[in-house]
PDB file of N, CA and C in Angstrom:
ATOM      1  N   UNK A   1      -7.307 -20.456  13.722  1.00  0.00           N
ATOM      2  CA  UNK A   1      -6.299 -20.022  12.774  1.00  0.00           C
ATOM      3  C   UNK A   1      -6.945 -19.298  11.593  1.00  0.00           C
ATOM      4  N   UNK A   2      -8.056 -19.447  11.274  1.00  0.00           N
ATOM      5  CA  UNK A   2      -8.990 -19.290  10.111  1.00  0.00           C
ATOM      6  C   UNK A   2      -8.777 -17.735  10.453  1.00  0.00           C
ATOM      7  N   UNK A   3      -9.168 -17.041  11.506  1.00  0.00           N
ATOM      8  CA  UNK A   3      -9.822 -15.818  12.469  1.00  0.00           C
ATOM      9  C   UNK A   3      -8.696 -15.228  12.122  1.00  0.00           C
ATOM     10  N   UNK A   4      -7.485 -15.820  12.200  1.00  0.00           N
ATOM     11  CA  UNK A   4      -6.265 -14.793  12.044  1.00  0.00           C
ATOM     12  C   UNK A   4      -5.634 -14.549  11.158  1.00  0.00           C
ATOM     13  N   UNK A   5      -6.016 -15.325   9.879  1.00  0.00           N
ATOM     14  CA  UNK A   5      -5.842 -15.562   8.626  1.00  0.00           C
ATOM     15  C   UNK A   5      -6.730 -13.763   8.017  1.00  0.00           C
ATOM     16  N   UNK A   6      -8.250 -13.621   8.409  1.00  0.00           N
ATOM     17  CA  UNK A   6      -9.018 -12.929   8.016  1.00  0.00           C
ATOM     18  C   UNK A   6      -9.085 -11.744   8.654  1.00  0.00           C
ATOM     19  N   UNK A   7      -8.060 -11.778  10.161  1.00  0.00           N
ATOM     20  CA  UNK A   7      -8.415 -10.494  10.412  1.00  0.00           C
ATOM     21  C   UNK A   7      -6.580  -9.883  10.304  1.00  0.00           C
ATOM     22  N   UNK A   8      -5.984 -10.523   9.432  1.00  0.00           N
ATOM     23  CA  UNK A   8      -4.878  -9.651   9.204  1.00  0.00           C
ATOM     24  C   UNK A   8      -4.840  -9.482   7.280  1.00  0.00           C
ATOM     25  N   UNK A   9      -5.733 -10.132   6.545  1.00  0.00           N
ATOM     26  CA  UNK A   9      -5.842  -9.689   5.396  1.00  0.00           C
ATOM     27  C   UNK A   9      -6.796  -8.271   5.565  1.00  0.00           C
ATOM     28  N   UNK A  10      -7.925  -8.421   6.726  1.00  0.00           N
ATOM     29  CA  UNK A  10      -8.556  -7.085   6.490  1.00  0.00           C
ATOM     30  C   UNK A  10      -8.016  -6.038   7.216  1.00  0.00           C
ATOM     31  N   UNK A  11      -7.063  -6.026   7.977  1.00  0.00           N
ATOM     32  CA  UNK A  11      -6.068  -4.984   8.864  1.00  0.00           C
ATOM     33  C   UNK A  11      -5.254  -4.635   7.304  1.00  0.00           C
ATOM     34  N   UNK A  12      -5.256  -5.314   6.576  1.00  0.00           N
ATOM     35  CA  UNK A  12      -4.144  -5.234   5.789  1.00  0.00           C
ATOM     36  C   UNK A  12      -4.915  -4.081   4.766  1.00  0.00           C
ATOM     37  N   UNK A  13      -6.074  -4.505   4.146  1.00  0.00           N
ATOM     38  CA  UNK A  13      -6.913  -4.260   3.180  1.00  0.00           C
ATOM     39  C   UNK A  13      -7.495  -2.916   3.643  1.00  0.00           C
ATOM     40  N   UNK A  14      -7.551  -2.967   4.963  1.00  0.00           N
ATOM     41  CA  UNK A  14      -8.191  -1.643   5.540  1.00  0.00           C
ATOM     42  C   UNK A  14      -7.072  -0.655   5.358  1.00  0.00           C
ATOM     43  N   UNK A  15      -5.900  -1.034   5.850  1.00  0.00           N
ATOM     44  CA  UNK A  15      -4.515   0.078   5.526  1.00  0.00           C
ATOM     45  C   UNK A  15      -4.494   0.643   4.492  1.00  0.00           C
ATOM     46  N   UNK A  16      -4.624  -0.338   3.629  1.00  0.00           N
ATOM     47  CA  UNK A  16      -4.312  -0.517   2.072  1.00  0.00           C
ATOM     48  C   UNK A  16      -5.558   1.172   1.809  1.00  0.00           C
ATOM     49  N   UNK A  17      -6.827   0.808   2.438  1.00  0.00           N
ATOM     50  CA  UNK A  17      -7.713   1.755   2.127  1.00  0.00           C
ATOM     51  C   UNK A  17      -7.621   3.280   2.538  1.00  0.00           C
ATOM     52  N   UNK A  18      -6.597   3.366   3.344  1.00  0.00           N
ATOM     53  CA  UNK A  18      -6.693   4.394   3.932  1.00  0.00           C
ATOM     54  C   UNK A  18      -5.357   5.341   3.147  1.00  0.00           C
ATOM     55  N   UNK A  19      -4.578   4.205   2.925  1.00  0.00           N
ATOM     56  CA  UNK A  19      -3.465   4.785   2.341  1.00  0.00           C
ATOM     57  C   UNK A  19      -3.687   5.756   0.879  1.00  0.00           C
ATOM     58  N   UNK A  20      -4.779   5.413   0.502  1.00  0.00           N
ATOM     59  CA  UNK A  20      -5.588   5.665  -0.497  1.00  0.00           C
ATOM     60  C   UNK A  20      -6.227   6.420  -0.999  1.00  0.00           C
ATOM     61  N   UNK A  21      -6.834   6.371   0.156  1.00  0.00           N
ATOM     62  CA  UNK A  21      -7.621   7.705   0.685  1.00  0.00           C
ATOM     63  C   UNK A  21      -6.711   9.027   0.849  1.00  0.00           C
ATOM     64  N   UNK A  22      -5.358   8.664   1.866  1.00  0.00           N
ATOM     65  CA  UNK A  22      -4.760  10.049   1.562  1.00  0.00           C
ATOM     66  C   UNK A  22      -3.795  10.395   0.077  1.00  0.00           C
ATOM     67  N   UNK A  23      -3.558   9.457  -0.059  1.00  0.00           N
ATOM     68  CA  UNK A  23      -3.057   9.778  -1.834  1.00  0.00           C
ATOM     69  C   UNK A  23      -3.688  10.366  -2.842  1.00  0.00           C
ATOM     70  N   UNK A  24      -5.069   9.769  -2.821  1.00  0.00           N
ATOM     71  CA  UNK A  24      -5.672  10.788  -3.714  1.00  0.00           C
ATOM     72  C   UNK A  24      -6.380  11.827  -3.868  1.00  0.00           C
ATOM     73  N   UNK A  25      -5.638  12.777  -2.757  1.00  0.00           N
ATOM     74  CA  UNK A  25      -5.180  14.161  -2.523  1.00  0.00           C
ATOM     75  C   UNK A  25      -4.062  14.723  -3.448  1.00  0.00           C
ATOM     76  N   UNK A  26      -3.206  13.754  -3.823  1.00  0.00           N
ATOM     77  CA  UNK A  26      -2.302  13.783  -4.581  1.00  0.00           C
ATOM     78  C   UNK A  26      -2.239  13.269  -5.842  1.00  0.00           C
ATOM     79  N   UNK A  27      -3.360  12.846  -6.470  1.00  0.00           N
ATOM     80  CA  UNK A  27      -3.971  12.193  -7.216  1.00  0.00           C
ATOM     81  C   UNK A  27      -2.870  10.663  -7.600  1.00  0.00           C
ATOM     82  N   UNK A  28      -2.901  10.087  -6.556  1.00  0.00           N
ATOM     83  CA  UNK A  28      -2.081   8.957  -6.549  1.00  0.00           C
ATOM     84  C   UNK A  28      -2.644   8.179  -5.818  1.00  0.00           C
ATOM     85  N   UNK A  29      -2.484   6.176  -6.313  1.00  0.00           N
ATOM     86  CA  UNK A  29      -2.960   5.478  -5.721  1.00  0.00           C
ATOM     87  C   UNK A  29      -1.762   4.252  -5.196  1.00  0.00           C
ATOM     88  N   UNK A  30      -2.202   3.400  -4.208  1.00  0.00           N
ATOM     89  CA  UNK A  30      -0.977   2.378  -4.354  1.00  0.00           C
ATOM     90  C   UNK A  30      -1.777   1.190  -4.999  1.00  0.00           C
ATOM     91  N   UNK A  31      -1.320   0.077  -5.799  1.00  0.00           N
ATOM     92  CA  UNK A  31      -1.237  -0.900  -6.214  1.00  0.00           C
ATOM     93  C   UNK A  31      -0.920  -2.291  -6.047  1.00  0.00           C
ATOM     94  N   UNK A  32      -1.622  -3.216  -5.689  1.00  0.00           N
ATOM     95  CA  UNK A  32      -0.983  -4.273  -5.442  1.00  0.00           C
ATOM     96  C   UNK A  32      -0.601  -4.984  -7.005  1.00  0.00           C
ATOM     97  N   UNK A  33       0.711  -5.423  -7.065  1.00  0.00           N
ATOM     98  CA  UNK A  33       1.241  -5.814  -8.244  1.00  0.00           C
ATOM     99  C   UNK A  33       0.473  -7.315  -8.394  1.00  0.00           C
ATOM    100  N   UNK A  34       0.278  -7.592  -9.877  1.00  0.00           N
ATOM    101  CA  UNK A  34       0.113  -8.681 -10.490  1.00  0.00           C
ATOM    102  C   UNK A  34       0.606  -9.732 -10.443  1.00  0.00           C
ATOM    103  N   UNK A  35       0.946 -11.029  -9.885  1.00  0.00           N
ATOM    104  CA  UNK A  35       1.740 -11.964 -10.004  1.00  0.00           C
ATOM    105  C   UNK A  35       2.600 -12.132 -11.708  1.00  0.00           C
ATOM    106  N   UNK A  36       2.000 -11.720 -12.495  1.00  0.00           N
ATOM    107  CA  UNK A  36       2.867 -12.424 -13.996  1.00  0.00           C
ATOM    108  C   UNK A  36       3.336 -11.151 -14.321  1.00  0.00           C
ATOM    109  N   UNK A  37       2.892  -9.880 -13.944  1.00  0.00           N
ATOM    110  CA  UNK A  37       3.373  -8.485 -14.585  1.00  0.00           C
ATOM    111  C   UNK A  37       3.929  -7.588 -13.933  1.00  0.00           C
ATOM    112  N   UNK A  38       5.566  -7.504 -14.249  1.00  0.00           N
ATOM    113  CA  UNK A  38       6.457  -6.238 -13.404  1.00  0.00           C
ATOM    114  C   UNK A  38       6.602  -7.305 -12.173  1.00  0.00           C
ATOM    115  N   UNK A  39       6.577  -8.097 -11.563  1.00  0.00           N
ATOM    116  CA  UNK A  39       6.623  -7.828 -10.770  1.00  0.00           C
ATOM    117  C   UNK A  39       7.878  -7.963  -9.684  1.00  0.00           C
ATOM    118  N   UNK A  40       8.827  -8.382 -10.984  1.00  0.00           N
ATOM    119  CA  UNK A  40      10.164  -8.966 -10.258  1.00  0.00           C
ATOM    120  C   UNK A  40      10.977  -6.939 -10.137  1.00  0.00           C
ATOM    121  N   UNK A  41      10.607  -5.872 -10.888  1.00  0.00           N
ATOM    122  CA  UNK A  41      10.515  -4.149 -10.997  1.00  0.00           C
ATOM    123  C   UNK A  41       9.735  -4.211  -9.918  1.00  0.00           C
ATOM    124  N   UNK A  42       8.564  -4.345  -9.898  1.00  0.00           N
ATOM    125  CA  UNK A  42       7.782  -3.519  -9.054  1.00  0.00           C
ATOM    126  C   UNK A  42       7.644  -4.007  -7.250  1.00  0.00           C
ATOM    127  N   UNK A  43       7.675  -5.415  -7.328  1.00  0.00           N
ATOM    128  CA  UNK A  43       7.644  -5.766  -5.680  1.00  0.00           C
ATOM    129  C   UNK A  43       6.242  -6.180  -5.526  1.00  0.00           C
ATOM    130  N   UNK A  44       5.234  -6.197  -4.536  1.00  0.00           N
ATOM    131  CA  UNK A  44       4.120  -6.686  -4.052  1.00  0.00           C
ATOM    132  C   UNK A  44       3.505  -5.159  -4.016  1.00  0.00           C
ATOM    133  N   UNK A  45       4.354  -4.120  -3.898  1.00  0.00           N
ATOM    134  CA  UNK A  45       2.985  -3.061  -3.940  1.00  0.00           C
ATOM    135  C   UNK A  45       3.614  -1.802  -4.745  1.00  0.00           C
ATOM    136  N   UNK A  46       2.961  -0.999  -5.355  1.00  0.00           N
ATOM    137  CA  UNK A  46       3.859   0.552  -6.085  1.00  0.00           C
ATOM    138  C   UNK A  46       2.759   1.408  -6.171  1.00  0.00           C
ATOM    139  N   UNK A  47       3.059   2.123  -6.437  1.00  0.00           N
ATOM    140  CA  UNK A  47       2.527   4.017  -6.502  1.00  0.00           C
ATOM    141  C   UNK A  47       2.615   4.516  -7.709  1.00  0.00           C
ATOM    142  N   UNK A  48       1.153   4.814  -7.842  1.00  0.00           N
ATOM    143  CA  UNK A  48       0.910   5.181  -9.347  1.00  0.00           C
ATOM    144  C   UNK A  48       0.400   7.021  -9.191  1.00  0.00           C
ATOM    145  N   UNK A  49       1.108   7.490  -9.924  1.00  0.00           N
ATOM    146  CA  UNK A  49       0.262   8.909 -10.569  1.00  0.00           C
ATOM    147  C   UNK A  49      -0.716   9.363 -11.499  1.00  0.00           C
ATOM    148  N   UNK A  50      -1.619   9.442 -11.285  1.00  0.00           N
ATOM    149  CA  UNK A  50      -2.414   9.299 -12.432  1.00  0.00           C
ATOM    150  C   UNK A  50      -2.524  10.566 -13.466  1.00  0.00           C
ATOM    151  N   UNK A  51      -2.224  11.999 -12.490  1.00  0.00           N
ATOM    152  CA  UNK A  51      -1.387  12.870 -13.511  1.00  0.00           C
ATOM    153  C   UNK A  51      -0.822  12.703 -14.735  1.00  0.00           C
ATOM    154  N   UNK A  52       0.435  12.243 -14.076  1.00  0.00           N
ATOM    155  CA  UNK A  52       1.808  11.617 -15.022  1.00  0.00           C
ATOM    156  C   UNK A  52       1.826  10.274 -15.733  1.00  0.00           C
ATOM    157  N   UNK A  53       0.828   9.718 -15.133  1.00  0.00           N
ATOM    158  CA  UNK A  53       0.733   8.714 -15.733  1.00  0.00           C
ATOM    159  C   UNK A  53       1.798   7.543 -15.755  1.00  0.00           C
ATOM    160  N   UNK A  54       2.590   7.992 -14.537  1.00  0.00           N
ATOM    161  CA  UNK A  54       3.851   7.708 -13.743  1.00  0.00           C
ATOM    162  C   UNK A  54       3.742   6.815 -12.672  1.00  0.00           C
ATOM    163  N   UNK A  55       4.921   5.618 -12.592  1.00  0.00           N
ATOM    164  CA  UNK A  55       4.613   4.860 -11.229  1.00  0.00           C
ATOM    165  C   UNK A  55       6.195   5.435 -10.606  1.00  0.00           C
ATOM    166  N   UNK A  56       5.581   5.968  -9.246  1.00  0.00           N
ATOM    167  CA  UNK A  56       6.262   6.851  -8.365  1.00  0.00           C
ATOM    168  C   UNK A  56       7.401   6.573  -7.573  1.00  0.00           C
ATOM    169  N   UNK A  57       6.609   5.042  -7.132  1.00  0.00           N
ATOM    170  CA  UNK A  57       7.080   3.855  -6.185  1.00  0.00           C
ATOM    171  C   UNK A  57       6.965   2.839  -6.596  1.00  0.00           C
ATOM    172  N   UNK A  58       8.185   1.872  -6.598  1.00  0.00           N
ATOM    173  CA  UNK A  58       8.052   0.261  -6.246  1.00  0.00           C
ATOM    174  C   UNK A  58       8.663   0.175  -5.068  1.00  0.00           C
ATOM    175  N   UNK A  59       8.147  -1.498  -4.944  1.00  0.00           N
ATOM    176  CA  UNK A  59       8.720  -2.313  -4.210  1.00  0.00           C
ATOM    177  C   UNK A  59       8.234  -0.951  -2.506  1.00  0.00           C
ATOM    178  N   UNK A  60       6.713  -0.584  -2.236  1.00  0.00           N
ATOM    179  CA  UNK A  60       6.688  -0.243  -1.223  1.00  0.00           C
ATOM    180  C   UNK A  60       5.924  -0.942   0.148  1.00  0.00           C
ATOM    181  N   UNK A  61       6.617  -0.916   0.855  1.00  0.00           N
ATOM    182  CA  UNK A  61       6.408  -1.534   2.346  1.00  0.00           C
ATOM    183  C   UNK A  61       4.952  -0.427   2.663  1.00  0.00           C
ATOM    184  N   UNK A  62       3.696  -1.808   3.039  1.00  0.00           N
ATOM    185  CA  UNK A  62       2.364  -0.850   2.947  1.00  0.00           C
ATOM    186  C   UNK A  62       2.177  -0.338   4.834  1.00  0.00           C
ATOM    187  N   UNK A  63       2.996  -1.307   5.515  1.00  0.00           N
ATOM    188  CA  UNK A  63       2.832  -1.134   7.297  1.00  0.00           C
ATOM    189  C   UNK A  63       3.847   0.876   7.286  1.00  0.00           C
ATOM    190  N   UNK A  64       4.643   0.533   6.483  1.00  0.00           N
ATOM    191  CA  UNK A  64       5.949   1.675   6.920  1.00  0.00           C
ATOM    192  C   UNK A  64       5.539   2.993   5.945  1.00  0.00           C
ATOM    193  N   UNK A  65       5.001   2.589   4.667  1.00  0.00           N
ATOM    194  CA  UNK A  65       4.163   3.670   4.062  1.00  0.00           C
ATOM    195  C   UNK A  65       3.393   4.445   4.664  1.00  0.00           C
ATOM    196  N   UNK A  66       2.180   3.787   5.620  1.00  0.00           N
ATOM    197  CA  UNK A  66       1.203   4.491   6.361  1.00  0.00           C
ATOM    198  C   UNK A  66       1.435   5.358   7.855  1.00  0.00           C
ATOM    199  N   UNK A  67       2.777   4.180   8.092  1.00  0.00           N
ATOM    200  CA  UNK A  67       3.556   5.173   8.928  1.00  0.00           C
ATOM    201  C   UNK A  67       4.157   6.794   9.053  1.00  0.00           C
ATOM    202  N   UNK A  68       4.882   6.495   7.314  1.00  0.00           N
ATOM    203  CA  UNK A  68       5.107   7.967   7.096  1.00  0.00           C
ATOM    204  C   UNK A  68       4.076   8.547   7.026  1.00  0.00           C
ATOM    205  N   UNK A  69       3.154   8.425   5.996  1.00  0.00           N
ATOM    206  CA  UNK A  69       1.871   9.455   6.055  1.00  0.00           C
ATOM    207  C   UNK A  69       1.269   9.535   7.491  1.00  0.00           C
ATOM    208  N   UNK A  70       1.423   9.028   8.519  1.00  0.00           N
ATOM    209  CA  UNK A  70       1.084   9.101   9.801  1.00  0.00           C
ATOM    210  C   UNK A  70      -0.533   8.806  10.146  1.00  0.00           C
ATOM    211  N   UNK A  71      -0.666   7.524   9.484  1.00  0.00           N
ATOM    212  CA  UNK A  71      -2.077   6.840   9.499  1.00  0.00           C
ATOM    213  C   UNK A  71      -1.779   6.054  10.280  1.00  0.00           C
ATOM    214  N   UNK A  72      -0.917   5.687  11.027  1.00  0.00           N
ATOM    215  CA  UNK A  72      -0.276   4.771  12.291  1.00  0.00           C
ATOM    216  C   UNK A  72      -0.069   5.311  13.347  1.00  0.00           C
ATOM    217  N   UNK A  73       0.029   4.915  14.309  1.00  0.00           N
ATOM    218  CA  UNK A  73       0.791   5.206  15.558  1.00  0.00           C
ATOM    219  C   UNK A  73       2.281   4.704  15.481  1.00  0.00           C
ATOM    220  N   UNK A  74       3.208   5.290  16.207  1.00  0.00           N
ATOM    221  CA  UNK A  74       4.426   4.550  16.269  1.00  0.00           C
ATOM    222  C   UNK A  74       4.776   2.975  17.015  1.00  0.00           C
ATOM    223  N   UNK A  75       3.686   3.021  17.755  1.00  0.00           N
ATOM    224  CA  UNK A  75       4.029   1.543  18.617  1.00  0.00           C
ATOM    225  C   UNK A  75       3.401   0.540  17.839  1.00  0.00           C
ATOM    226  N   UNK A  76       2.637   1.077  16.827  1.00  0.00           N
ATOM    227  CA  UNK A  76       1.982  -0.093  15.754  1.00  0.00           C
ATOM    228  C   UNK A  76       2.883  -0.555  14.568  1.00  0.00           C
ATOM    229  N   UNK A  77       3.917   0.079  14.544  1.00  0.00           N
ATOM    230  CA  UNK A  77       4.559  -0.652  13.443  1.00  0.00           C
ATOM    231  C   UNK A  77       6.220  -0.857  14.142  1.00  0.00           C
ATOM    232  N   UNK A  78       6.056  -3.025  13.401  1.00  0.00           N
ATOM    233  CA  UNK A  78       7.167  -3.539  14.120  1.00  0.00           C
ATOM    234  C   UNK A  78       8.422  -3.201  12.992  1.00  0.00           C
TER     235      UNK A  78
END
């Protein structure tokens, strides 16, 4: 159980990295929110501009995010 605990935080963390990677092309990053700050606004993850100095996105789904940017396959996301 340990094994599956660690290899879906780093499936997760790895997404997280990639998503990242193509954003800041756009000079934008995603965020995992703070437990005590925003976070009942923002959700578990949001999108920051660093341009604008603007958050773009809340409350975004990180499996269906990477989807759109097409860092997924379609049969990978349930």
């Amino acid at each position: 159980m340990k094994n599956e605990i660690t290899e879906k935080s780093s499936s997760t963390s790895a997404l997280i990295a990639r998503i990242n990677r193509k954003l800041a092309h756009q000079d934008q990053k995603l965020h995992k929110t703070r437990p005590c700050i925003g976070y009942n606004q923002l959700g578990d993850y949001y999108i920051k501009d660093y341009n604008r100095n603007f958050i773009v996105a809340s409350n975004v789904d990180v499996v269906k995010l990477a989807h759109e940017l097409k860092l997924t396959k379609a049969s990978d996301v349930k």
